[in-house]
N, C-alpha and C. Protein backbone atom coordinates (compact mmCIF):
# COMPACT_ATOMS: atom_id res chain seq x y z
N UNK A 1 122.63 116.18 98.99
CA UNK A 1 121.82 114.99 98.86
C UNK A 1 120.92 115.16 97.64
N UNK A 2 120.60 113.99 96.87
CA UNK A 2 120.16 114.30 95.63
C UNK A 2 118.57 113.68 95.69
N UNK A 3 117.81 114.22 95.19
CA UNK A 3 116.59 114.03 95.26
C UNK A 3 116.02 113.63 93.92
N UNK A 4 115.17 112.28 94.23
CA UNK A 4 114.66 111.41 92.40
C UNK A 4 113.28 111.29 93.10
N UNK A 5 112.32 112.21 92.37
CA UNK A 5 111.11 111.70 92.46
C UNK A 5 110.58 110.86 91.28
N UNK A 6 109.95 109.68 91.90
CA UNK A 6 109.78 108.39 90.67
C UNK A 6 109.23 107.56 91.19
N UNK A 7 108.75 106.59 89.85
CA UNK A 7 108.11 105.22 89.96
C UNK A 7 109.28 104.28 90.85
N UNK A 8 108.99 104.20 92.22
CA UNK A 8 109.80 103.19 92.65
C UNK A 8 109.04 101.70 92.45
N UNK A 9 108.58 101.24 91.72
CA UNK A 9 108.08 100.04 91.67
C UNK A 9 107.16 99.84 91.14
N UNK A 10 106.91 98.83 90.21
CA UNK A 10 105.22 98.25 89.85
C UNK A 10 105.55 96.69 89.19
N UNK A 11 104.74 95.95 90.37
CA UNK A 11 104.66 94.36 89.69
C UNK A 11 103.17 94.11 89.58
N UNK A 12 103.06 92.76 88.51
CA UNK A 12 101.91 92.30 88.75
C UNK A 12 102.12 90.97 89.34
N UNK A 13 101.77 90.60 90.37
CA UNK A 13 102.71 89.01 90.78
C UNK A 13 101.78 88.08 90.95
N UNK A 14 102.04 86.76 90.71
CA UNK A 14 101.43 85.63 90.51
C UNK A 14 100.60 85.45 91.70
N UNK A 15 99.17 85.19 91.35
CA UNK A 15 98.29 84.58 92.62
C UNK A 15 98.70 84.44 93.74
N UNK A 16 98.71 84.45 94.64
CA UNK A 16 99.05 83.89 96.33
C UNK A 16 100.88 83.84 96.51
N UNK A 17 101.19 84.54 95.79
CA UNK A 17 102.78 84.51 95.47
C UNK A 17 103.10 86.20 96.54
N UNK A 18 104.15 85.84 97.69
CA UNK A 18 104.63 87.10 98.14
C UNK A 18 105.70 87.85 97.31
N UNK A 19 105.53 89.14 96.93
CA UNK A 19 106.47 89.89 95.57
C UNK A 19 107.11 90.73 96.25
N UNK A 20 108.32 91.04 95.84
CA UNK A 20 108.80 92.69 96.45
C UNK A 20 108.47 93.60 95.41
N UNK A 21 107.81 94.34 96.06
CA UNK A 21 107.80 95.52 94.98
C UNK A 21 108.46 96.57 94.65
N UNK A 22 109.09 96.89 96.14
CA UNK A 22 110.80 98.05 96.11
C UNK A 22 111.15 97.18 97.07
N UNK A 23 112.95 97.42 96.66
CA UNK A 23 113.48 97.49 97.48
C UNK A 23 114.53 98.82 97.43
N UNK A 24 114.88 99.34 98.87
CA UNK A 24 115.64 100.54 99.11
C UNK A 24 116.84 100.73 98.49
N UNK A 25 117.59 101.47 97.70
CA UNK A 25 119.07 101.06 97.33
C UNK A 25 119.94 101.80 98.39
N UNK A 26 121.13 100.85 98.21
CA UNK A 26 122.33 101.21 99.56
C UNK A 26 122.61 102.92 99.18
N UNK A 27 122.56 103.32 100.55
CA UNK A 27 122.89 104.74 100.67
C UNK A 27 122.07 105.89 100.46
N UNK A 28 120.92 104.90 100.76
CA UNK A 28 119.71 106.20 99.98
C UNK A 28 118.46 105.98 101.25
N UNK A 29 117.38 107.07 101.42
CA UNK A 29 116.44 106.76 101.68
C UNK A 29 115.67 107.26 101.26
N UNK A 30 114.22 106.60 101.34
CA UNK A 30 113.06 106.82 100.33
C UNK A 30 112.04 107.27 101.44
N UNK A 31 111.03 108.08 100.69
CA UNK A 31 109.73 108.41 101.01
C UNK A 31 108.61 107.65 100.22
N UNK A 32 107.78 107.28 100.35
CA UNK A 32 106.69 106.32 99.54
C UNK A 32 105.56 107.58 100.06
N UNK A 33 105.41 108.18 98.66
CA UNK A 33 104.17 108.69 99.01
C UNK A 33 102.40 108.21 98.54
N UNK A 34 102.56 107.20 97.71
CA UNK A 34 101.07 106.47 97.13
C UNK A 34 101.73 104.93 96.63
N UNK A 35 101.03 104.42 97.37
CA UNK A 35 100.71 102.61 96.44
C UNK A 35 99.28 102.67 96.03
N UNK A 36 99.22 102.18 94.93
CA UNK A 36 98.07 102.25 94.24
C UNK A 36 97.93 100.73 93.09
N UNK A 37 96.95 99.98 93.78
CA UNK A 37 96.46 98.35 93.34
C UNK A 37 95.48 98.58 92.50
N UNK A 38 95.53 98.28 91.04
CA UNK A 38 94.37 98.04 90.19
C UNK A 38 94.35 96.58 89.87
N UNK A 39 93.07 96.27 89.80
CA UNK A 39 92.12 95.18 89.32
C UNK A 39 91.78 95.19 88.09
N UNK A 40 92.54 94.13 87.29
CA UNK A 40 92.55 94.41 85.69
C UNK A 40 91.16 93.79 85.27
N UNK A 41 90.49 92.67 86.32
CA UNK A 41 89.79 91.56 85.88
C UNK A 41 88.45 92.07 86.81
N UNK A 42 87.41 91.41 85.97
CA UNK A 42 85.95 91.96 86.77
C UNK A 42 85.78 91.46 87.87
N UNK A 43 86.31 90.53 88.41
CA UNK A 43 86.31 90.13 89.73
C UNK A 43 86.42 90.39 90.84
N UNK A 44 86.37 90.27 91.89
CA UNK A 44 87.08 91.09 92.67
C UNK A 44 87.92 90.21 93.53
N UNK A 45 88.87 90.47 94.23
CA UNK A 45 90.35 90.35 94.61
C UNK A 45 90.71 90.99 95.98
N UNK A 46 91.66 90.12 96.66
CA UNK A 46 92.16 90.72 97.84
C UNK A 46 93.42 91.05 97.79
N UNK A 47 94.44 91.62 98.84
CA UNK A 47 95.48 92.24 98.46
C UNK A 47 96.15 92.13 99.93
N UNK A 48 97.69 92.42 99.51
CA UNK A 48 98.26 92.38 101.36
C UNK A 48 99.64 93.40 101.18
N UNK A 49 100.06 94.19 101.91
CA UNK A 49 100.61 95.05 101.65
C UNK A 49 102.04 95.18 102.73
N UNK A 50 103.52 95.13 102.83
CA UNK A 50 104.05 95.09 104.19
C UNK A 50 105.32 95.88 103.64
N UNK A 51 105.53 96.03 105.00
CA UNK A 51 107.18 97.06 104.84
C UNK A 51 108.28 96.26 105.92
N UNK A 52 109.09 95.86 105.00
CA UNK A 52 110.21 94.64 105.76
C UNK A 52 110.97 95.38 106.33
N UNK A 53 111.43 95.88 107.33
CA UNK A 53 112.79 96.61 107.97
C UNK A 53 113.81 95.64 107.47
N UNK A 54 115.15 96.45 106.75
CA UNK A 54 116.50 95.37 106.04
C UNK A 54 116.34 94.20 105.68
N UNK A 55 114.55 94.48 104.79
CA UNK A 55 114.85 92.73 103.94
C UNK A 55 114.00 91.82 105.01
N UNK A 56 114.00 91.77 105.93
CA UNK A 56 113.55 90.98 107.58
C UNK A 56 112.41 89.76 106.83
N UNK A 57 112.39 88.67 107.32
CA UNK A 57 111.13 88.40 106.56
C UNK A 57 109.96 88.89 107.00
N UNK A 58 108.93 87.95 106.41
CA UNK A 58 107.73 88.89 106.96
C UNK A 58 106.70 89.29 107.86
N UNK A 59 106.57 89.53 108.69
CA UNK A 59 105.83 88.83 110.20
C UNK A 59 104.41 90.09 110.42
N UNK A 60 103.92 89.39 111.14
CA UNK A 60 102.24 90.12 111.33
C UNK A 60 102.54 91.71 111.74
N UNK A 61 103.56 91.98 112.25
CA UNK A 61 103.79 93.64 113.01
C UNK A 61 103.95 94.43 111.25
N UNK A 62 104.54 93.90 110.35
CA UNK A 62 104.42 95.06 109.00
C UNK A 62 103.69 94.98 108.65
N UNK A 63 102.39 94.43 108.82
CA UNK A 63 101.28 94.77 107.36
C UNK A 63 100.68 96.13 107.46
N UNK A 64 100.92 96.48 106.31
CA UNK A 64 100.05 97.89 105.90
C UNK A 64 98.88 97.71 105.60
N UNK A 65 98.25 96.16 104.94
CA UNK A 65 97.16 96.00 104.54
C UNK A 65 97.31 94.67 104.19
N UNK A 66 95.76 93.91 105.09
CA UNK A 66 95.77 92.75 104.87
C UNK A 66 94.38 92.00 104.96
N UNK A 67 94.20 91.53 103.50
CA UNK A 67 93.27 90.80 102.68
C UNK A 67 91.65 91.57 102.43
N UNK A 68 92.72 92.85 101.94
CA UNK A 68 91.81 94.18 102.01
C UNK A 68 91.42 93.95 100.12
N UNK A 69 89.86 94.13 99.89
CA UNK A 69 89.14 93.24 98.55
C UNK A 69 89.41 94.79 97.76
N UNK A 70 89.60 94.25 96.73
CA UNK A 70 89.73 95.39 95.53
C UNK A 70 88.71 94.89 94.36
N UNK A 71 87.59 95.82 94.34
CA UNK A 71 86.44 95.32 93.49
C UNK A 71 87.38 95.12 92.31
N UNK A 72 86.08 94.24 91.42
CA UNK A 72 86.75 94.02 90.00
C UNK A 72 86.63 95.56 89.27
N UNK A 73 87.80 95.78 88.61
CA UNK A 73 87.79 96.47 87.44
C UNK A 73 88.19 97.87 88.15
N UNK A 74 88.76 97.71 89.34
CA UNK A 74 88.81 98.78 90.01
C UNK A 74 90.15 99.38 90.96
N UNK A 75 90.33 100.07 91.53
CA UNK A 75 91.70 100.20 92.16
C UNK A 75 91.35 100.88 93.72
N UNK A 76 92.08 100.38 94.60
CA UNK A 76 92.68 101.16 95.62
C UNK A 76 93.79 101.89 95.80
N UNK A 77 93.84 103.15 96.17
CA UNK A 77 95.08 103.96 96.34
C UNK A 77 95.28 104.28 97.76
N UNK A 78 96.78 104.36 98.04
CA UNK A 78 96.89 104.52 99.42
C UNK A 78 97.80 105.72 99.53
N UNK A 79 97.76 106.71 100.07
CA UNK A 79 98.46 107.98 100.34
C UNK A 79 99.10 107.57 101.90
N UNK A 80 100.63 107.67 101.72
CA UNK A 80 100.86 107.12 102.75
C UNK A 80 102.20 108.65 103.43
N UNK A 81 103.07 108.35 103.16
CA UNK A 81 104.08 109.33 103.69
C UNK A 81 105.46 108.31 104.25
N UNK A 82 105.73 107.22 104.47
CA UNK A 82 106.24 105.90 104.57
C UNK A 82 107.38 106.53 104.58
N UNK A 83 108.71 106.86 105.50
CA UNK A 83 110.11 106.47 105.23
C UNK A 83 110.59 105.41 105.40
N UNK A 84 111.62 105.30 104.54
CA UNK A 84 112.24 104.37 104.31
C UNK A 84 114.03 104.30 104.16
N UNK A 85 114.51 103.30 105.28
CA UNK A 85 115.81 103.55 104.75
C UNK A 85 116.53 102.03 104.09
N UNK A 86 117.76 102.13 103.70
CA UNK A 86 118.36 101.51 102.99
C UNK A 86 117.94 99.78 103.38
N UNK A 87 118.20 99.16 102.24
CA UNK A 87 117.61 97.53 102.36
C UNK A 87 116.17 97.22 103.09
N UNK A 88 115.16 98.45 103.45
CA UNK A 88 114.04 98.18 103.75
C UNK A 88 113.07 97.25 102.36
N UNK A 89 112.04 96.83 102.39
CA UNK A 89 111.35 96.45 101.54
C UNK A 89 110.11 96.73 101.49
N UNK A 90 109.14 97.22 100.51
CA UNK A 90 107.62 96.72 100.43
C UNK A 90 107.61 95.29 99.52
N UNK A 91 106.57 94.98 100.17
CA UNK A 91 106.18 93.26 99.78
C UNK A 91 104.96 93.61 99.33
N UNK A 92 104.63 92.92 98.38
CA UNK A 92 102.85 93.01 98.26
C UNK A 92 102.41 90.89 97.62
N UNK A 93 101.18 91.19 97.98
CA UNK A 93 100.62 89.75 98.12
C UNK A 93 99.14 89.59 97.37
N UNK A 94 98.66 88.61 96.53
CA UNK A 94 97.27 89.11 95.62
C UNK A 94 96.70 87.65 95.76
N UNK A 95 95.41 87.72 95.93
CA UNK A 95 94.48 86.47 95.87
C UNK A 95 94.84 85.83 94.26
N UNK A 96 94.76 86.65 93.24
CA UNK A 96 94.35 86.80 91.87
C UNK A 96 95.51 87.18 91.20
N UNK A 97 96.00 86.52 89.87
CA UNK A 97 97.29 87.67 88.89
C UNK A 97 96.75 88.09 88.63
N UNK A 98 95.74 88.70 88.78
CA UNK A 98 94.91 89.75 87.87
C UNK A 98 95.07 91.36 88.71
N UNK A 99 96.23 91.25 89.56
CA UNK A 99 95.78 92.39 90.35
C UNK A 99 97.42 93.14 89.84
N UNK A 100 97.65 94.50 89.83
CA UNK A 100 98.56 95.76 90.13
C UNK A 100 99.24 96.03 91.03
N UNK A 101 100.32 96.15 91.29
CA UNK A 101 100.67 97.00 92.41
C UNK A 101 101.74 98.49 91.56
N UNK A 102 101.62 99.60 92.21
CA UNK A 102 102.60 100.67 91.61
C UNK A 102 102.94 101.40 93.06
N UNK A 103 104.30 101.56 93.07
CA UNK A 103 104.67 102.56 94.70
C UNK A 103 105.26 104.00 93.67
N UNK A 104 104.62 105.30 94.56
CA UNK A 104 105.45 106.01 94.21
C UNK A 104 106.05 107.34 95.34
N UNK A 105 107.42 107.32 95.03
CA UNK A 105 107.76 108.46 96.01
C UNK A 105 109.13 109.03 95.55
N UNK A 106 109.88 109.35 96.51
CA UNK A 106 111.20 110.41 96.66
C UNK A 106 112.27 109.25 96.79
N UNK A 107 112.86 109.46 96.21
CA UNK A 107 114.74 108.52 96.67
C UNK A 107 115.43 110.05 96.82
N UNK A 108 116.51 109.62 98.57
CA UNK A 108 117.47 110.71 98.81
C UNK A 108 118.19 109.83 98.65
N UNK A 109 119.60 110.60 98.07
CA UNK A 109 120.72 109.52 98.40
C UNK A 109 122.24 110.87 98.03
């Protein structure tokens, strides 16, 4: 089994717009070890965070984080440990385009 530690993801997504930020590739599974949201703009900003089992849409049982404020000019990081297997998803969600998202972890495959 081959092991890729890497940037699995980074969007910046439109205001009130739900984004995927990874999705799993077939035959592999992932570890997510940090999401980490910066705030480009002095404002401050909320954020929503979820893990779709196969894509699923999105329902109140995945949120990892929800309408949790990220001062302006500033970031939250989350140390998580998250497996993940194939066609799972993280979603992320922003009051503001002014906000970051970056996942990073392990792909086995």
């Amino acid at each position: 089994m081959a092991t890729a530690y890497k940037i699995l993801g980074q969007v910046a997504p439109s205001a009130t717009t739900e984004t995927d930020l990874y999705l799993v590739p077939a035959a592999t599974e992932t570890i997510v070890s940090t999401i980490v949201v910066a705030n480009r703009a002095a404002t401050d900003a909320t954020f929503r965070i979820t893990i779709s089992p196969d894509g699923a849409a999105t329902a109140n049982s995945q949120y990892l984080a929800y309408d949790v404020s990220c001062g302006g000019n500033g970031i939250n990081a989350f140390t998580f440990g998250i497996t993940m297997n194939a066609s799972d998803k993280i979603r992320v969600y922003a009051s503001s385009a002014n906000l970051t998202f970056s996942a990073f972890g392990t792909e086995l495959s």
